[in-house]
PDB file of N, CA and C in Angstrom:
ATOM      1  N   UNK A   1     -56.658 -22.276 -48.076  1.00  0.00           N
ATOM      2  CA  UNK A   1     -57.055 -21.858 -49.407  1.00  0.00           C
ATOM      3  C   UNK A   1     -57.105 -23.094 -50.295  1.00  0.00           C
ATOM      4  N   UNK A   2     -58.207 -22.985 -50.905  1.00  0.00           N
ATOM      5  CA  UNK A   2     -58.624 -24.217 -52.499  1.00  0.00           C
ATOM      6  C   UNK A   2     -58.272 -23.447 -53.547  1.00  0.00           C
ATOM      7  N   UNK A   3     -57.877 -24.664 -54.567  1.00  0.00           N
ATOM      8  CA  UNK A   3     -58.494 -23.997 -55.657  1.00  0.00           C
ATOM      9  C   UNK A   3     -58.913 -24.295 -56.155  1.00  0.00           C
ATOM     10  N   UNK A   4     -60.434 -23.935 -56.517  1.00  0.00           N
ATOM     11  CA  UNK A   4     -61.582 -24.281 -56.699  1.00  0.00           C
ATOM     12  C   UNK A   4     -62.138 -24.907 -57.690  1.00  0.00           C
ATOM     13  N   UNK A   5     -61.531 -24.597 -58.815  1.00  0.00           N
ATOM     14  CA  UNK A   5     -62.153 -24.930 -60.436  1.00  0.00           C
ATOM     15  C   UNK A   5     -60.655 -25.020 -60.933  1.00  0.00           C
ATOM     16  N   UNK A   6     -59.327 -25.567 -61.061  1.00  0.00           N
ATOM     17  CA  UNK A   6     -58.562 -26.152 -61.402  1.00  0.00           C
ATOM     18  C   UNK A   6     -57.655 -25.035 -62.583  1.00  0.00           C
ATOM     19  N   UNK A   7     -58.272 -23.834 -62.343  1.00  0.00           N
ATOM     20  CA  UNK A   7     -58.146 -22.935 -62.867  1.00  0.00           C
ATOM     21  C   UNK A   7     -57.024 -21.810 -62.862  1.00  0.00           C
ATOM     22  N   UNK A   8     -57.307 -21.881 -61.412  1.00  0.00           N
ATOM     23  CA  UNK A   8     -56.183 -20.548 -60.297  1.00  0.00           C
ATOM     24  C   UNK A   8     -56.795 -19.744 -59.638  1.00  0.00           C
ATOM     25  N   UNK A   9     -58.251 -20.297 -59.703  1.00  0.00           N
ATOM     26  CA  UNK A   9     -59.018 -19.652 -59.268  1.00  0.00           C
ATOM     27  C   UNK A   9     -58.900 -20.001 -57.250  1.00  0.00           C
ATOM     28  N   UNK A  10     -58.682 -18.988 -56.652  1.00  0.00           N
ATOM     29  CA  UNK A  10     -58.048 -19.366 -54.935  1.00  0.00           C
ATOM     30  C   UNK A  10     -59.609 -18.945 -54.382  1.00  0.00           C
ATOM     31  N   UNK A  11     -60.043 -19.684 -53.735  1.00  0.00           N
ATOM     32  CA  UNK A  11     -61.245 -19.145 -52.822  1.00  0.00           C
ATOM     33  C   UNK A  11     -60.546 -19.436 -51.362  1.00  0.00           C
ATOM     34  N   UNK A  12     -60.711 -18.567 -50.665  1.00  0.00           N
ATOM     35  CA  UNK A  12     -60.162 -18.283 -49.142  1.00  0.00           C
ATOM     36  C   UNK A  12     -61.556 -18.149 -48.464  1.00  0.00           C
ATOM     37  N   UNK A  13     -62.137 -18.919 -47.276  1.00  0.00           N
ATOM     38  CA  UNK A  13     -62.796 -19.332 -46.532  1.00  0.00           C
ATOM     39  C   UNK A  13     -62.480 -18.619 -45.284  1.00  0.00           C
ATOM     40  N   UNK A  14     -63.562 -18.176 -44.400  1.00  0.00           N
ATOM     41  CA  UNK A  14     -63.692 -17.455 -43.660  1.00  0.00           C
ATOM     42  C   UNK A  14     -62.992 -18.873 -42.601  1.00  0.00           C
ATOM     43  N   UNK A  15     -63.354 -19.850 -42.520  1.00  0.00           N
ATOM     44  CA  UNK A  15     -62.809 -20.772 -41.000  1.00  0.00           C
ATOM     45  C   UNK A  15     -61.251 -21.007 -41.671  1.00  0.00           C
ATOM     46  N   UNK A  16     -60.539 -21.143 -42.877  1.00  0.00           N
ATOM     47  CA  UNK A  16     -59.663 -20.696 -42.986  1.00  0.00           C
ATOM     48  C   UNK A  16     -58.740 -19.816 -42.667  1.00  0.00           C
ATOM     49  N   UNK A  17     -59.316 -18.781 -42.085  1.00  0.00           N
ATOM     50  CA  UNK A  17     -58.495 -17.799 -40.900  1.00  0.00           C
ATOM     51  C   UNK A  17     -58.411 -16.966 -39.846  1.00  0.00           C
ATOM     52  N   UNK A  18     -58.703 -18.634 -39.256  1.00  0.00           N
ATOM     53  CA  UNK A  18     -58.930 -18.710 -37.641  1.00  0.00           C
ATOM     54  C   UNK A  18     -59.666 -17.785 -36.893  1.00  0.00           C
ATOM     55  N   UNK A  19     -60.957 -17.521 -37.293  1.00  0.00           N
ATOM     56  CA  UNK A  19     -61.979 -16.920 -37.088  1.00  0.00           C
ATOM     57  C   UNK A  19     -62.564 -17.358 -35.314  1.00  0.00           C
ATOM     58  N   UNK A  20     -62.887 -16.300 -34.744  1.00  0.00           N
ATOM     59  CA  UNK A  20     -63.409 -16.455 -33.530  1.00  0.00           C
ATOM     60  C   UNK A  20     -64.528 -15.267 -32.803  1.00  0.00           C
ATOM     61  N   UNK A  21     -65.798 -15.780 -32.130  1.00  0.00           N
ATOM     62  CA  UNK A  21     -66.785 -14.870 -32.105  1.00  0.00           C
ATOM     63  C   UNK A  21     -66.297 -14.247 -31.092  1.00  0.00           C
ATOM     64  N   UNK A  22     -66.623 -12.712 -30.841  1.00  0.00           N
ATOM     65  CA  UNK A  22     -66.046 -11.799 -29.704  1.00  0.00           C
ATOM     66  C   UNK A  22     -66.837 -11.588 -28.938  1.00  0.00           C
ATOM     67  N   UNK A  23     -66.756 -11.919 -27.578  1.00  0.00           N
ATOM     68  CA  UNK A  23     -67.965 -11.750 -26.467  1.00  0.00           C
ATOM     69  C   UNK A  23     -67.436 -10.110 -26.389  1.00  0.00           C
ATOM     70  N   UNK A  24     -68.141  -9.570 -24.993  1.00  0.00           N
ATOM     71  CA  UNK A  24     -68.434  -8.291 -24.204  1.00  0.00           C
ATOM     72  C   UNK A  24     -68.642  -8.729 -23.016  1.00  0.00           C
ATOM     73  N   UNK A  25     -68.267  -7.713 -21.758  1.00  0.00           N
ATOM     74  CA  UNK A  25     -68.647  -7.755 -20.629  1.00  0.00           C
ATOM     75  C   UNK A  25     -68.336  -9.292 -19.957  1.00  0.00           C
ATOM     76  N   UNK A  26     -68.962  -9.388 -18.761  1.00  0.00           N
ATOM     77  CA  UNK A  26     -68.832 -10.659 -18.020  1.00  0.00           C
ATOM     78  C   UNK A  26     -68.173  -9.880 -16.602  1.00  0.00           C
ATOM     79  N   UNK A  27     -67.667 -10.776 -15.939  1.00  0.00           N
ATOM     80  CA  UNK A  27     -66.960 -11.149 -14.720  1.00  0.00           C
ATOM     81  C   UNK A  27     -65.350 -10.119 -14.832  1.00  0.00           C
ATOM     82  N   UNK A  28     -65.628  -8.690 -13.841  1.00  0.00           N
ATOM     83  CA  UNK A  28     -64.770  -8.000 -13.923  1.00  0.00           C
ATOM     84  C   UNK A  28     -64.412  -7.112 -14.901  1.00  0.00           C
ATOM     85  N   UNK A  29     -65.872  -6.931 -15.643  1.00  0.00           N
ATOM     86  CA  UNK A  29     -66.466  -5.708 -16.620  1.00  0.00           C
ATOM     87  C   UNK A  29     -67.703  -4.750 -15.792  1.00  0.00           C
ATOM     88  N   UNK A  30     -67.421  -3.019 -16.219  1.00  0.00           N
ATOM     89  CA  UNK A  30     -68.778  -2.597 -14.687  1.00  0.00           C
ATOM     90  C   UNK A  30     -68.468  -1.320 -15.906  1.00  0.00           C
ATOM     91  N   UNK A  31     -69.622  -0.935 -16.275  1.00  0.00           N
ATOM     92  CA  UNK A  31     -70.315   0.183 -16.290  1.00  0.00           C
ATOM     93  C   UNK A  31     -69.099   1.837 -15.169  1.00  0.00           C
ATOM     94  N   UNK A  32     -69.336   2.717 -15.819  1.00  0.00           N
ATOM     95  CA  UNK A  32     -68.689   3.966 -15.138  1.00  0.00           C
ATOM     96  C   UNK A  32     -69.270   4.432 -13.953  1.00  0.00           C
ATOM     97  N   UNK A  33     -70.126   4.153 -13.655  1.00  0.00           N
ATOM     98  CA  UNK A  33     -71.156   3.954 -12.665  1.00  0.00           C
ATOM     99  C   UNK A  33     -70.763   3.070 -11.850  1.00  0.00           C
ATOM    100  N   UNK A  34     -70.428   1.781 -11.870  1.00  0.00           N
ATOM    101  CA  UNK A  34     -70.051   0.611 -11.458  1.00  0.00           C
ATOM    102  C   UNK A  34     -70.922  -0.333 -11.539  1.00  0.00           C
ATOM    103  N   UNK A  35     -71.781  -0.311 -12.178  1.00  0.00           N
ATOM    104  CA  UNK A  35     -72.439  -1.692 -12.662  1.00  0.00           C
ATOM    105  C   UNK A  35     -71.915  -2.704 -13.280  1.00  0.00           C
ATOM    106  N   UNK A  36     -72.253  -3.866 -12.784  1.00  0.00           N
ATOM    107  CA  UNK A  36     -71.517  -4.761 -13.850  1.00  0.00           C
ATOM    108  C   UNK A  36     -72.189  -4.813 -15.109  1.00  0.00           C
ATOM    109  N   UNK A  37     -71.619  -5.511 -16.213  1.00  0.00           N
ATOM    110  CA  UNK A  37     -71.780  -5.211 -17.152  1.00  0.00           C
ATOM    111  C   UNK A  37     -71.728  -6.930 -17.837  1.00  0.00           C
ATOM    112  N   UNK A  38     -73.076  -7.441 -18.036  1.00  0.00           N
ATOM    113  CA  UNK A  38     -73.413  -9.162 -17.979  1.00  0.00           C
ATOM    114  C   UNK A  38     -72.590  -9.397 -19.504  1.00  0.00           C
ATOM    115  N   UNK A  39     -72.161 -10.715 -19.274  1.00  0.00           N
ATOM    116  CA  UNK A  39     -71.359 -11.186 -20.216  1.00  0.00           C
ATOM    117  C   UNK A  39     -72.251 -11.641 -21.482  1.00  0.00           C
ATOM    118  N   UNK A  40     -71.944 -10.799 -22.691  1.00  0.00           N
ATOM    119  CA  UNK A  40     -72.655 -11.413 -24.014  1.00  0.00           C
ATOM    120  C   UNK A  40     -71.971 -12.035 -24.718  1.00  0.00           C
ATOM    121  N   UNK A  41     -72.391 -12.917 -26.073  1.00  0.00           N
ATOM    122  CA  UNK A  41     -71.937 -13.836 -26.794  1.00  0.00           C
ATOM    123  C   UNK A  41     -71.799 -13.147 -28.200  1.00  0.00           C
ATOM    124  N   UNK A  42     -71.000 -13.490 -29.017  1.00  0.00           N
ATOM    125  CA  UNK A  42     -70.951 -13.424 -30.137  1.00  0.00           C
ATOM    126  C   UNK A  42     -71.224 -12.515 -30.821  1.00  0.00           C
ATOM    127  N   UNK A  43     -70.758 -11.374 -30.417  1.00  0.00           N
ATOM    128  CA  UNK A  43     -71.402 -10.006 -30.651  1.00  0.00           C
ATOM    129  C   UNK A  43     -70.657  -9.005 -31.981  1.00  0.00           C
ATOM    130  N   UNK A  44     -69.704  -9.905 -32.595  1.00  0.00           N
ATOM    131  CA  UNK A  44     -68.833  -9.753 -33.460  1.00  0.00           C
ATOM    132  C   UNK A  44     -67.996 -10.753 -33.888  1.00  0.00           C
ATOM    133  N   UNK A  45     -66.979 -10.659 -34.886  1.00  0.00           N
ATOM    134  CA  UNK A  45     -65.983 -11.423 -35.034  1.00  0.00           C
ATOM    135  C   UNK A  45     -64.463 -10.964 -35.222  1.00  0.00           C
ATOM    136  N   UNK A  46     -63.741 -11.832 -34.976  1.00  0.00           N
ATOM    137  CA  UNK A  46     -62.422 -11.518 -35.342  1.00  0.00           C
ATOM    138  C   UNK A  46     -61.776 -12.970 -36.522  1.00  0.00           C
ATOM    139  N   UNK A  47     -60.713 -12.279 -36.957  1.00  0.00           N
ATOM    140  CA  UNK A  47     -60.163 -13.259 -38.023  1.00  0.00           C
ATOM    141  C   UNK A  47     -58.759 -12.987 -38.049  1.00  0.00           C
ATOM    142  N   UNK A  48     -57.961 -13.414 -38.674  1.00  0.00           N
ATOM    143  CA  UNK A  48     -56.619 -13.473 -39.565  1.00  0.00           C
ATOM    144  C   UNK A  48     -56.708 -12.437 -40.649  1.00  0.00           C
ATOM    145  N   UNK A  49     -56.146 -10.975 -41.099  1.00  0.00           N
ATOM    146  CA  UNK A  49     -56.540 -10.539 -42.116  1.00  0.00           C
ATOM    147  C   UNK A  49     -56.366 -11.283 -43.083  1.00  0.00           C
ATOM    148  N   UNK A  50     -57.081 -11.195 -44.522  1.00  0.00           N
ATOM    149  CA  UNK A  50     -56.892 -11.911 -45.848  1.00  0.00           C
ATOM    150  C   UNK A  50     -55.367 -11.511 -46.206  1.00  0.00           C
ATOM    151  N   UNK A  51     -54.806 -10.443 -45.973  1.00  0.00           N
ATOM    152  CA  UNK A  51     -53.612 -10.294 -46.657  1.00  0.00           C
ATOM    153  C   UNK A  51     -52.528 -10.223 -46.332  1.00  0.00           C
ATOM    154  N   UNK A  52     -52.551 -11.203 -44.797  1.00  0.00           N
ATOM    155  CA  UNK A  52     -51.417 -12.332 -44.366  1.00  0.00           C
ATOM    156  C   UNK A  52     -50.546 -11.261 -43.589  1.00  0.00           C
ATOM    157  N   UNK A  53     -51.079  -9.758 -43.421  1.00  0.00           N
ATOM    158  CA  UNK A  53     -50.279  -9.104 -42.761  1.00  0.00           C
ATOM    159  C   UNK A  53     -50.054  -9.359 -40.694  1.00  0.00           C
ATOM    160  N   UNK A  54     -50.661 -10.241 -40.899  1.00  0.00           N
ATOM    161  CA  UNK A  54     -51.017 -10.851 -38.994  1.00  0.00           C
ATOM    162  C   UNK A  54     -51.708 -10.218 -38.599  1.00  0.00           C
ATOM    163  N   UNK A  55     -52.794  -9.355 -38.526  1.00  0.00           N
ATOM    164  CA  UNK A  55     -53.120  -8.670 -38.164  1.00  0.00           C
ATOM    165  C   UNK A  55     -54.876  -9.335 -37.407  1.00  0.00           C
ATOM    166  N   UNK A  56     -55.268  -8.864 -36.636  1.00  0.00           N
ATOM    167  CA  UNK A  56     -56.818  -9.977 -37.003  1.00  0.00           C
ATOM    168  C   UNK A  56     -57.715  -8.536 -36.662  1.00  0.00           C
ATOM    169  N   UNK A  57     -58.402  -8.513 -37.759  1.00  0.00           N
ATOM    170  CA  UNK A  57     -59.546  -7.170 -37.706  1.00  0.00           C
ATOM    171  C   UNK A  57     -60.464  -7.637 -36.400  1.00  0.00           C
ATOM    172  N   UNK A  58     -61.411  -6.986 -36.033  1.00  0.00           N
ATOM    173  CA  UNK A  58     -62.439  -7.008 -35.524  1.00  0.00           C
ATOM    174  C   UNK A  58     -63.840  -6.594 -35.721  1.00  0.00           C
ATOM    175  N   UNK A  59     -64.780  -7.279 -35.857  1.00  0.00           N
ATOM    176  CA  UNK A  59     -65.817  -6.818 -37.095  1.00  0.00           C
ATOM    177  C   UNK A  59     -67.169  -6.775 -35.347  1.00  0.00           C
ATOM    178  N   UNK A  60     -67.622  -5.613 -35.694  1.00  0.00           N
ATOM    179  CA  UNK A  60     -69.135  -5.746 -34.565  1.00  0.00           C
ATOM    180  C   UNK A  60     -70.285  -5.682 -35.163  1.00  0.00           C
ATOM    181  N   UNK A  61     -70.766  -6.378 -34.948  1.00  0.00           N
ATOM    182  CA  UNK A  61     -72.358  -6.772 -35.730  1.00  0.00           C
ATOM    183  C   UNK A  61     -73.374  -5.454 -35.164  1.00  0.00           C
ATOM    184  N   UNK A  62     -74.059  -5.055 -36.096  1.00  0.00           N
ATOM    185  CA  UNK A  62     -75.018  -4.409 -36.160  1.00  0.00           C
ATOM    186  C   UNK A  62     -76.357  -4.989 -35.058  1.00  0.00           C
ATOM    187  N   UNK A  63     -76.631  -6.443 -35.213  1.00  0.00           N
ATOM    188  CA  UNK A  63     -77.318  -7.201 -35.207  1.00  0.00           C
ATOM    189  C   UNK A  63     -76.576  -8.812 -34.405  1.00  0.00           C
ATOM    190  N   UNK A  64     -76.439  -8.633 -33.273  1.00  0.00           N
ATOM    191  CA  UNK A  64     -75.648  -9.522 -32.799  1.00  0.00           C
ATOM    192  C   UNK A  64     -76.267 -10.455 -32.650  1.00  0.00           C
ATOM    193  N   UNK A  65     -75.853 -11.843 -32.584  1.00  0.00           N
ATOM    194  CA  UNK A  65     -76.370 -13.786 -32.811  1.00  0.00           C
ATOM    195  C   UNK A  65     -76.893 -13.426 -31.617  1.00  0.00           C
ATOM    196  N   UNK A  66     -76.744 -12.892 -30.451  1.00  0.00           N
ATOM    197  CA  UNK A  66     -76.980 -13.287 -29.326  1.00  0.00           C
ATOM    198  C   UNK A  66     -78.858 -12.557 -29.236  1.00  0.00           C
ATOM    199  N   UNK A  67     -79.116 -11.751 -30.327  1.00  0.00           N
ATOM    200  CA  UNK A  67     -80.380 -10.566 -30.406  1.00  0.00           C
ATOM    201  C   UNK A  67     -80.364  -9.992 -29.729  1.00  0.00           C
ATOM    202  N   UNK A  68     -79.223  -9.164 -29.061  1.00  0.00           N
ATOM    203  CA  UNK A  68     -79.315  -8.284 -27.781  1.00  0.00           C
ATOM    204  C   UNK A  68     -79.007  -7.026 -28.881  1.00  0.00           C
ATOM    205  N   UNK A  69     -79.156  -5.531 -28.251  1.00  0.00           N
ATOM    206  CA  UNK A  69     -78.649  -4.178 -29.147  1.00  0.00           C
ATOM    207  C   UNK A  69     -76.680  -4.385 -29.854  1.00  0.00           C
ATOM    208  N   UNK A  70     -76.606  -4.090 -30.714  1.00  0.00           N
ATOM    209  CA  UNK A  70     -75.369  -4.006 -30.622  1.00  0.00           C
ATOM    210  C   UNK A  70     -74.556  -3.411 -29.464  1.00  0.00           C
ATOM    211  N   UNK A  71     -73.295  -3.563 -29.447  1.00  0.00           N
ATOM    212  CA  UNK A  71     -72.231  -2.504 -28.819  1.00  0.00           C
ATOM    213  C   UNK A  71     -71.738  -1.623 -29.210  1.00  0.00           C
ATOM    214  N   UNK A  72     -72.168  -0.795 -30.285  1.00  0.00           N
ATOM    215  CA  UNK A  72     -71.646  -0.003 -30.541  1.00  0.00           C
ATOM    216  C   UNK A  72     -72.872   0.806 -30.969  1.00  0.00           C
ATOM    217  N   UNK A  73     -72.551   2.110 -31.124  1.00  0.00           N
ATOM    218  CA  UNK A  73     -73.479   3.093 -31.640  1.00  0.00           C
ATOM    219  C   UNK A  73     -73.447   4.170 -32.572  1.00  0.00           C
ATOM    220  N   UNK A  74     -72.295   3.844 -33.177  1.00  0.00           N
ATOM    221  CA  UNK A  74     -72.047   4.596 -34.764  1.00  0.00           C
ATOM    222  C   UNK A  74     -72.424   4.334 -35.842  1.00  0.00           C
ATOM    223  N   UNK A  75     -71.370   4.640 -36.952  1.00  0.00           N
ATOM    224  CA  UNK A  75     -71.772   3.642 -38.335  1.00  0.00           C
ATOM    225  C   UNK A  75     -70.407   2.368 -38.188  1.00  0.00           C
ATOM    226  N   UNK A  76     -69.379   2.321 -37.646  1.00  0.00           N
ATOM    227  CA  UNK A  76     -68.773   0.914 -37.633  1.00  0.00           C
ATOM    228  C   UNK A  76     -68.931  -0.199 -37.200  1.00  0.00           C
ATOM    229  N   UNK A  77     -70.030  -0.562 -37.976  1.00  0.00           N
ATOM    230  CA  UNK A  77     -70.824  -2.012 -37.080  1.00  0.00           C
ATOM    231  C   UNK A  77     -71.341  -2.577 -39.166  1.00  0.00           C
ATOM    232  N   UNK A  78     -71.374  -3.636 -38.635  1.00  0.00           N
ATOM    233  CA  UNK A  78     -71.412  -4.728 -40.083  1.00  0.00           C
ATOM    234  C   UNK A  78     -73.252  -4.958 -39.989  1.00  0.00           C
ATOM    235  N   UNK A  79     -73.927  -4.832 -40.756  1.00  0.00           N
ATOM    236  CA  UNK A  79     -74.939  -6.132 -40.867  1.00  0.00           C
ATOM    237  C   UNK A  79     -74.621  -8.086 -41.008  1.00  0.00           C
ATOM    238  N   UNK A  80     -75.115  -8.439 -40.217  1.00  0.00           N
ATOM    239  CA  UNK A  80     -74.586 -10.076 -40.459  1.00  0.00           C
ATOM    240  C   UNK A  80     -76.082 -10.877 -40.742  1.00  0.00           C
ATOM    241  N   UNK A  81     -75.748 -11.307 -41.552  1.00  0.00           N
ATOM    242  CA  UNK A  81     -76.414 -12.842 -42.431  1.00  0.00           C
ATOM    243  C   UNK A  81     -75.697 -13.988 -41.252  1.00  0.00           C
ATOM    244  N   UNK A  82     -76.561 -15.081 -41.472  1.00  0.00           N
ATOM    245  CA  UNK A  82     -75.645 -15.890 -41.153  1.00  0.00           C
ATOM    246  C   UNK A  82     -75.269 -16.270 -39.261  1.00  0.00           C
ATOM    247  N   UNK A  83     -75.485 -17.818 -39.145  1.00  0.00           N
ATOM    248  CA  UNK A  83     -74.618 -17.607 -37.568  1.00  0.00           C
ATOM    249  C   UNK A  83     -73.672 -18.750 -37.529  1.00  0.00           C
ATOM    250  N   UNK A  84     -73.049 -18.709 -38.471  1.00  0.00           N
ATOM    251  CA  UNK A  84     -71.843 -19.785 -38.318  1.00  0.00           C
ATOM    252  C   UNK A  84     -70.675 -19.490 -39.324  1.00  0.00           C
ATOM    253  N   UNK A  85     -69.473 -19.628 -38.742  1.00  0.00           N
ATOM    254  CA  UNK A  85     -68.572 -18.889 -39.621  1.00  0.00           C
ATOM    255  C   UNK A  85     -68.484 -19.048 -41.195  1.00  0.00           C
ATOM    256  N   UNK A  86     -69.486 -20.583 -41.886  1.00  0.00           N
ATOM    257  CA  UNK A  86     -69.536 -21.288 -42.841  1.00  0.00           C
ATOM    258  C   UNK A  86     -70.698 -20.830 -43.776  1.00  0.00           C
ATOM    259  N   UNK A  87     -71.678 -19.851 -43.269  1.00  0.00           N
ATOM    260  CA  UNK A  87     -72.870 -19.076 -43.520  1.00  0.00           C
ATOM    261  C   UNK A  87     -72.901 -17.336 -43.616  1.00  0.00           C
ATOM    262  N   UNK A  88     -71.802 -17.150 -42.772  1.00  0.00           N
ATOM    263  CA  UNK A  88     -71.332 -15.509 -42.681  1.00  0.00           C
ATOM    264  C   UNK A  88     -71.519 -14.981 -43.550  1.00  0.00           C
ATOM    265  N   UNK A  89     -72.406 -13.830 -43.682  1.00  0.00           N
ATOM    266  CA  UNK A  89     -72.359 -12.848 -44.514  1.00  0.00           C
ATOM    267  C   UNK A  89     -72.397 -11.577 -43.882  1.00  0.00           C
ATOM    268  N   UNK A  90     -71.906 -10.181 -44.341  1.00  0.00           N
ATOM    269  CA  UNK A  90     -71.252  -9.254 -43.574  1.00  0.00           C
ATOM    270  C   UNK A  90     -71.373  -8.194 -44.897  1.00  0.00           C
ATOM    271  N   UNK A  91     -72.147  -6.968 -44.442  1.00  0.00           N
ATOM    272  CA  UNK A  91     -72.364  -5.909 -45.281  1.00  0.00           C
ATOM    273  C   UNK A  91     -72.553  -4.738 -44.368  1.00  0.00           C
ATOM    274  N   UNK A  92     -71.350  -3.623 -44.570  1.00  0.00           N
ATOM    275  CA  UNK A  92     -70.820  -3.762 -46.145  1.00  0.00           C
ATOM    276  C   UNK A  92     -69.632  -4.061 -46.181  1.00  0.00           C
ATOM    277  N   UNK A  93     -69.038  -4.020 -46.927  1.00  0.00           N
ATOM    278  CA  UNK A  93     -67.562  -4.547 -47.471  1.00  0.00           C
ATOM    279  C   UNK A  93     -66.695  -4.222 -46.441  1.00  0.00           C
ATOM    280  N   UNK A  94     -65.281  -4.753 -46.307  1.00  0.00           N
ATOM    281  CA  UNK A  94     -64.836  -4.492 -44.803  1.00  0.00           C
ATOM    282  C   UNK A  94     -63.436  -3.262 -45.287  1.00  0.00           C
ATOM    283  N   UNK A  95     -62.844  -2.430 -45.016  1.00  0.00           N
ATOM    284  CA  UNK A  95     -61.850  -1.867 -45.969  1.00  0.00           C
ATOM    285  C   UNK A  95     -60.906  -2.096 -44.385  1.00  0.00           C
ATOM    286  N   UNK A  96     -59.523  -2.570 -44.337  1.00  0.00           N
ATOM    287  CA  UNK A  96     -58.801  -2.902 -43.893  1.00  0.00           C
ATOM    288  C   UNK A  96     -57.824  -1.529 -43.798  1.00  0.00           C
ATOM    289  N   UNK A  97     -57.835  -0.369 -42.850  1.00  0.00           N
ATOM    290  CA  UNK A  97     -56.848   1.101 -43.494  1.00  0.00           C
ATOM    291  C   UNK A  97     -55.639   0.567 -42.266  1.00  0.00           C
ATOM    292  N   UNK A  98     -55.706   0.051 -41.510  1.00  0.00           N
ATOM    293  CA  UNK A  98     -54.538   0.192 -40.543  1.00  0.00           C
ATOM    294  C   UNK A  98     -53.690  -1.308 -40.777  1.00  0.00           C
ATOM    295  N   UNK A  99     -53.859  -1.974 -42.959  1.00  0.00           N
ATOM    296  CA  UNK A  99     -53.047  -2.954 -42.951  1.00  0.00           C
ATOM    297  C   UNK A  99     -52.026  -2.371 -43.900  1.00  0.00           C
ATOM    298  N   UNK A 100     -51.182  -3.023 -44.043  1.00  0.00           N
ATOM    299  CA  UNK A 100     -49.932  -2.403 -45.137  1.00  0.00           C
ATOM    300  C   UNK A 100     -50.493  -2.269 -46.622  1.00  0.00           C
ATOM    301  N   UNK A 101     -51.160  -3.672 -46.704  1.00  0.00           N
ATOM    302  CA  UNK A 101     -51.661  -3.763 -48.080  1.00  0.00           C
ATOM    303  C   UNK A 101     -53.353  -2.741 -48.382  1.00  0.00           C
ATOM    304  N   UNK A 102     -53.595  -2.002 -46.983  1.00  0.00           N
ATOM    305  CA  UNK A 102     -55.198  -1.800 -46.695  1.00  0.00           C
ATOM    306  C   UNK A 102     -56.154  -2.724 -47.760  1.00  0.00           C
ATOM    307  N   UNK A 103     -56.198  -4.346 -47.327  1.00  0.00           N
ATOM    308  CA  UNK A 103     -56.924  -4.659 -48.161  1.00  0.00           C
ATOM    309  C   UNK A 103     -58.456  -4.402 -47.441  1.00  0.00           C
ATOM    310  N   UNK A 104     -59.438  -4.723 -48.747  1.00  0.00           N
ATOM    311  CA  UNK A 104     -60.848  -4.503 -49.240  1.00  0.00           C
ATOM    312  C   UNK A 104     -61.163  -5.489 -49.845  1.00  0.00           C
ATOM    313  N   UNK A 105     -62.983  -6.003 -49.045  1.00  0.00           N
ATOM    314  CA  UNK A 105     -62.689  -7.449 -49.799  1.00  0.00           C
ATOM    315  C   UNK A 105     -64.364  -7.449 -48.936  1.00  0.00           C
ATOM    316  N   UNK A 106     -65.249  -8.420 -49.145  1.00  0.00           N
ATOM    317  CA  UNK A 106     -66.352  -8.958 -48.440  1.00  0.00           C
ATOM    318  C   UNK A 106     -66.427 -10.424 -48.040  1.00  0.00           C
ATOM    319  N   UNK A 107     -67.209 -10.319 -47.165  1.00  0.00           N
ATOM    320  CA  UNK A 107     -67.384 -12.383 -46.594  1.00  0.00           C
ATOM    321  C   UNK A 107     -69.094 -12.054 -47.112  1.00  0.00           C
ATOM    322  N   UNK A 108     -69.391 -13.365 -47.709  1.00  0.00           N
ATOM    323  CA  UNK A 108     -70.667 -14.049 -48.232  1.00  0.00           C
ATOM    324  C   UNK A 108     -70.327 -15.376 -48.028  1.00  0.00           C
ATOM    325  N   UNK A 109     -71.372 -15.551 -47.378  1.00  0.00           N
ATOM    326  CA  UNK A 109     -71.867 -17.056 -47.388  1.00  0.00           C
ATOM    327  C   UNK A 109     -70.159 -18.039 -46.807  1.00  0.00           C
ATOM    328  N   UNK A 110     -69.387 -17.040 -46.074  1.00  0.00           N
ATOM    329  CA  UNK A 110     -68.215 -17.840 -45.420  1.00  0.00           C
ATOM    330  C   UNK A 110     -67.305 -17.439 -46.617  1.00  0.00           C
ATOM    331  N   UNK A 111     -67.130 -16.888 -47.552  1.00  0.00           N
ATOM    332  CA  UNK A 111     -66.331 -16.805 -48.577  1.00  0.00           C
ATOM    333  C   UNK A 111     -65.578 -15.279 -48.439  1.00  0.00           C
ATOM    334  N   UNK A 112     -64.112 -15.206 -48.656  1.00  0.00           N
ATOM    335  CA  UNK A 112     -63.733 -13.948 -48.532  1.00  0.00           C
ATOM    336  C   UNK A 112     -63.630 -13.781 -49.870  1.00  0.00           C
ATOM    337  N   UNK A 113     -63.946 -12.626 -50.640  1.00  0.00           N
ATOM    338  CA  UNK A 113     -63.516 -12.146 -51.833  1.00  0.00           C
ATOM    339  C   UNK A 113     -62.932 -10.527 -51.803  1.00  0.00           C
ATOM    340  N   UNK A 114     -61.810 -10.376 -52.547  1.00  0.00           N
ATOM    341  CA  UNK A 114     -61.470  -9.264 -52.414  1.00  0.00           C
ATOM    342  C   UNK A 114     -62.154  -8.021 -53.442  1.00  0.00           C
TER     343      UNK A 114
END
């Protein structure tokens, strides 16, 4: 965390907490069927929650870096902007219910705001 304008103003940065892209499948992943099931890239993210409870969410892209379908097929999947944790943008807002604090907050442009 900075602070940004000398103010008190705290901007918290998405590579600030220890952000990492979440593959799928690969080597010793198979379909119910038994197919294997080919290893994808970056098909989401995980982080550090913002509100220090240890926790690290898991966010699945609508629209995965890799341009393959998502993995998922509901409404809990993010739209993503962005392919670098420093560019991230993520809509819609993320609401955190299984943290103590359930924080609520968005990433733009790599920036967490609550």
């Amino acid at each position: 965390m900075t602070d940004t304008n000398g103010g008190g103003r705290i901007e918290v940065r998405l590579v600030d907490l220890n952000p990492a892209w979440l593959p799928t499948g690969g080597e010793g992943y198979s379909h119910s069927e038994g197919n294997s099931v080919p290893l994808r890239e970056r098909v989401g993210i995980a982080f550090d929650c913002p509100d220090g409870c240890g926790r690290r969410p898991s966010i699945i892209f609508r629209n995965p870096i890799d341009g393959g379908p998502s993995i998922r097929d509901d409404d809990h999947v993010w739209t993503r902007e962005g392919d670098t944790f420093e560019t991230l943008t993520l809509t819609p807002s993320i609401q955190r219910v299984n943290c103590p604090n359930r924080w609520h907050g968005h990433i733009t442009n790599g920036e967490i705001t609550p």
